[in-house]
C-alpha atoms as a PDB file:
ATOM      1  CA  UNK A   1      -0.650  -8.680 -10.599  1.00  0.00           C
ATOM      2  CA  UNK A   2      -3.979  -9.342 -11.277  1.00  0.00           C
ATOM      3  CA  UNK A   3      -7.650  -6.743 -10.910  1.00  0.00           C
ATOM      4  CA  UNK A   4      -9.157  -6.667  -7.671  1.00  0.00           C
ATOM      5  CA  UNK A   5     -12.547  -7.831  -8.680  1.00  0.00           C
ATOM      6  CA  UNK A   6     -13.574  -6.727  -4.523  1.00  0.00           C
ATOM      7  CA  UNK A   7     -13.145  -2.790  -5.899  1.00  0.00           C
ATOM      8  CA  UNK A   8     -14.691  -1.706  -8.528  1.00  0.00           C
ATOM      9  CA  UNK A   9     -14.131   2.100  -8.707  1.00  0.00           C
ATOM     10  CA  UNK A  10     -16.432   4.750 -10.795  1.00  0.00           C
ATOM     11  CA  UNK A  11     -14.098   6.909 -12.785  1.00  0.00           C
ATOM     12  CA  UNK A  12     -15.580   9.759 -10.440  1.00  0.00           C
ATOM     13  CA  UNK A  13     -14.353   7.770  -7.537  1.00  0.00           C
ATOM     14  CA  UNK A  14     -11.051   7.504  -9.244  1.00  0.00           C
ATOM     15  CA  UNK A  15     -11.166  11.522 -10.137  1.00  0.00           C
ATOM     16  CA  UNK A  16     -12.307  12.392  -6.688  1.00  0.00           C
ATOM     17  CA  UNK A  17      -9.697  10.573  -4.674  1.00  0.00           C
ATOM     18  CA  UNK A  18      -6.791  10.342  -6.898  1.00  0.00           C
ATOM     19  CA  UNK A  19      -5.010  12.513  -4.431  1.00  0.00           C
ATOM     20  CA  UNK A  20      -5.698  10.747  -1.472  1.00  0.00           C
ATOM     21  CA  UNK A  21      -4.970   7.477  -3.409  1.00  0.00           C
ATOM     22  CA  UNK A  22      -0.947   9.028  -4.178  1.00  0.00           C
ATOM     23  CA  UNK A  23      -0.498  10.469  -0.346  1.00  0.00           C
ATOM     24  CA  UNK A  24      -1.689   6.869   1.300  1.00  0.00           C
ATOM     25  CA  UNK A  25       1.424   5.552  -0.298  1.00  0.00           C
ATOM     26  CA  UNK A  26       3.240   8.312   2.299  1.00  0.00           C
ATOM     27  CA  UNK A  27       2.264   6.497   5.428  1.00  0.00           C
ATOM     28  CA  UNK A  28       0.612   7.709   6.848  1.00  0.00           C
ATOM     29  CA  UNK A  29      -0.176  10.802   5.383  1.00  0.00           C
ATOM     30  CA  UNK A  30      -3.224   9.307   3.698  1.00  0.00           C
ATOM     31  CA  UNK A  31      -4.373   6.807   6.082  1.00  0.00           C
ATOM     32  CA  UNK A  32      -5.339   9.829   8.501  1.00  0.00           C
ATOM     33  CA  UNK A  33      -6.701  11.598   5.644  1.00  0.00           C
ATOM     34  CA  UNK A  34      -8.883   8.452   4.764  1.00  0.00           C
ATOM     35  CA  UNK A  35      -9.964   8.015   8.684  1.00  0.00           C
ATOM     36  CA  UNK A  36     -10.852  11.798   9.177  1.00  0.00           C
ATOM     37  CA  UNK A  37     -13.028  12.358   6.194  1.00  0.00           C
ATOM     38  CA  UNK A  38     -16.253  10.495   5.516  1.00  0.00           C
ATOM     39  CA  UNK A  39     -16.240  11.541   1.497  1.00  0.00           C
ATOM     40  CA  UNK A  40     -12.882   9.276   1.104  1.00  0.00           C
ATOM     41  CA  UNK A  41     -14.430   6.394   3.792  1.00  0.00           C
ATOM     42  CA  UNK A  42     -16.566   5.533   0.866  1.00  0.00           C
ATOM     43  CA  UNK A  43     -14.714   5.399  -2.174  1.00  0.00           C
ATOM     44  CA  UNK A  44     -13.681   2.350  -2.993  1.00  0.00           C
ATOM     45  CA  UNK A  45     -10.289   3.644  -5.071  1.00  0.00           C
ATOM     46  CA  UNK A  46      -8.999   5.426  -2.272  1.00  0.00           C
ATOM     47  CA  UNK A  47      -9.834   2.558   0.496  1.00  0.00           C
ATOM     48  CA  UNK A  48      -8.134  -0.059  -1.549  1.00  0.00           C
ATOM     49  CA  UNK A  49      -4.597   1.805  -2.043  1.00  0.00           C
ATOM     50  CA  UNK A  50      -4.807   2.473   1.642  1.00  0.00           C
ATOM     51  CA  UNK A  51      -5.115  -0.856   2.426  1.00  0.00           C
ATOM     52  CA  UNK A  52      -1.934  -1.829  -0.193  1.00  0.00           C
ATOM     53  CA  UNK A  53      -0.012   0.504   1.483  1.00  0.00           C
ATOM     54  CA  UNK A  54      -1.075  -0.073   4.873  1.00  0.00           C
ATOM     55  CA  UNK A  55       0.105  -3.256   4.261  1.00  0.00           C
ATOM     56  CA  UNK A  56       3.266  -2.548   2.700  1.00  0.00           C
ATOM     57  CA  UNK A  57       4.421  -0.874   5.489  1.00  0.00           C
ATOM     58  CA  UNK A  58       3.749  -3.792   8.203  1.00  0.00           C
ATOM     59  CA  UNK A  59       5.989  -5.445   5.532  1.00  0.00           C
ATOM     60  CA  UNK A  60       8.677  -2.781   5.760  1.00  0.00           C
ATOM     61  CA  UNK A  61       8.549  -2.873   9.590  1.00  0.00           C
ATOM     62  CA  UNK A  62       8.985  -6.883   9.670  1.00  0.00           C
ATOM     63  CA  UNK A  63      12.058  -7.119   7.142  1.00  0.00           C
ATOM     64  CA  UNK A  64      13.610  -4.096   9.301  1.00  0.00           C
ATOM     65  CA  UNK A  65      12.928  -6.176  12.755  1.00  0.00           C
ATOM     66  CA  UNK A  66      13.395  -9.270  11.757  1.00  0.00           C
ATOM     67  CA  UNK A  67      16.834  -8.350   9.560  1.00  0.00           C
ATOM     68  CA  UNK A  68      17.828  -6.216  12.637  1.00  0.00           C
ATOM     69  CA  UNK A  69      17.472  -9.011  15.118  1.00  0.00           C
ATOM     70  CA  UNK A  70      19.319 -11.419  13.034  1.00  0.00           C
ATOM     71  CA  UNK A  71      23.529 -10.937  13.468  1.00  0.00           C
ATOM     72  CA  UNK A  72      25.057 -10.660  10.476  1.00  0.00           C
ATOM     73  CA  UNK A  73      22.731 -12.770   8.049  1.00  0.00           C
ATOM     74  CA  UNK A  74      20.371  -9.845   8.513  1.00  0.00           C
ATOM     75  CA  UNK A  75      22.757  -6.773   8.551  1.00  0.00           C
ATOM     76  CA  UNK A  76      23.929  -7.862   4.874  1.00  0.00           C
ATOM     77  CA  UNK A  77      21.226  -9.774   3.651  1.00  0.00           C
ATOM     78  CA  UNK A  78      17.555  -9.392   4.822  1.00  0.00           C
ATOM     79  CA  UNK A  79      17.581  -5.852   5.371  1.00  0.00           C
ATOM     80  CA  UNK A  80      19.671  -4.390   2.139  1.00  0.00           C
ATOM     81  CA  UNK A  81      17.233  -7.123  -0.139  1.00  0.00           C
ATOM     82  CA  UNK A  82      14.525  -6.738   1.478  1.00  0.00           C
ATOM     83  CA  UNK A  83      14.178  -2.902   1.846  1.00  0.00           C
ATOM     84  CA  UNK A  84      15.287  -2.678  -1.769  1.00  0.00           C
ATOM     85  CA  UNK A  85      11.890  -5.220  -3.005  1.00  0.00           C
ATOM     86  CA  UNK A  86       9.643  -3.120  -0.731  1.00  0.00           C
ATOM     87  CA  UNK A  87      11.487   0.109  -2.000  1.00  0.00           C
ATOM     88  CA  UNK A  88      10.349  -1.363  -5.387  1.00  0.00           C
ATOM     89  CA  UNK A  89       6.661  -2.565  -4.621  1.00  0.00           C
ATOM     90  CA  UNK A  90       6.395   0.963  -3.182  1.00  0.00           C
ATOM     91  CA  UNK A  91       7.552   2.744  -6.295  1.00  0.00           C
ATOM     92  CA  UNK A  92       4.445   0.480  -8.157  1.00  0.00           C
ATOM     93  CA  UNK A  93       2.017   1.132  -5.890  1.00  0.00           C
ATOM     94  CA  UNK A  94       2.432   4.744  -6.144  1.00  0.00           C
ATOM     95  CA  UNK A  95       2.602   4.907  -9.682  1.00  0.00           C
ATOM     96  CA  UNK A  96      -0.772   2.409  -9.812  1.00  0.00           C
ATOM     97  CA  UNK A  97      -2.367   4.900  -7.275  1.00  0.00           C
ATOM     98  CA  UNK A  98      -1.524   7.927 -10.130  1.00  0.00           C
ATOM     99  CA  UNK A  99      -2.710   6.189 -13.021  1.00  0.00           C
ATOM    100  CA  UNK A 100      -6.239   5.113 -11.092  1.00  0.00           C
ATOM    101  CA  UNK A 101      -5.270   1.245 -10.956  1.00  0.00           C
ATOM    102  CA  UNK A 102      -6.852  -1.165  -9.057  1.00  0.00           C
ATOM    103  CA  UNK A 103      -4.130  -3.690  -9.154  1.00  0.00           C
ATOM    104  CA  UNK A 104      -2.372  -5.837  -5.633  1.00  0.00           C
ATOM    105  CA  UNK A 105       1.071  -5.289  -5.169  1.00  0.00           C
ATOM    106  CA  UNK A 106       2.699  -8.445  -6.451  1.00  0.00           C
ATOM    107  CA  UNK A 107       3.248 -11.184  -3.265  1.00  0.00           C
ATOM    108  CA  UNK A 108       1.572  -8.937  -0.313  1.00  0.00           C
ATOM    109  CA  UNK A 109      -0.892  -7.375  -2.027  1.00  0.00           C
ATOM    110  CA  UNK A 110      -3.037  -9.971  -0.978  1.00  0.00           C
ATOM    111  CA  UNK A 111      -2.902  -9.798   2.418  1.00  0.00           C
ATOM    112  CA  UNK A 112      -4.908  -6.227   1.968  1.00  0.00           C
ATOM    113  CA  UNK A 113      -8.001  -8.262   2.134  1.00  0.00           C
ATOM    114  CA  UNK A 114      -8.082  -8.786   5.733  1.00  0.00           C
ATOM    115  CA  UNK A 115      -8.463  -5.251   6.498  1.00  0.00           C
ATOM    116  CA  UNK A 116     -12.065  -4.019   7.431  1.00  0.00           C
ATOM    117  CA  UNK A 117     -11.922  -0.407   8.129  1.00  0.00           C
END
């Protein structure tokens, strides 16, 4: 959980895309916000909780795949756990996003990074 030294948002960044910051955490609400208008293309608060949530939700689509795949180990295990982390690293992200954090979501957050858009 530590700063993102890569975004380093103005607090006018953070005023003016606060909004857009809270909806990219409902995929993908935000994300088509965030490609469609040029203002939030540039701000660097709103780009980095799109990326966090972006990918958050290849992380929800993985556990449900993979634990849907996998007979009985994943019916009762991977899915119920894992939906229930990612239900949790969703709940922080959003609330980061509404108090104009710039913080990675604990484990995946990372993996943000590799986004260029």
């Amino acid at each position: 959980m530590t700063k993102n030294q890569n975004y380093k948002p103005t607090s006018k960044q953070i005023s003016d895309g606060k909004l857009c910051a809270v909806l990219a955490w409902f995929f993908p609400i935000g994300l088509f916000w965030y490609l469609a208008e040029a203002k939030m293309n540039k701000n660097s608060f709103v780009s980095f909780h799109v990326k966090q949530s972006l990918v958050l939700f290849i992380a929800l689509l993985l556990v449900n795949v993979v634990g849907g795949i996998i007979p009985i180990l994943g019916w009762f295990l991977i899915l119920p756990l894992g939906n229930l982390v990612l239900f949790f690293l969703w709940i922080i992200g959003l609330l980061r996003a509404l108090n104009g954090s710039v913080e990675e979501l604990p484990a995946i957050g990372q993996f943000a990074e590799k986004f260029t858009f």
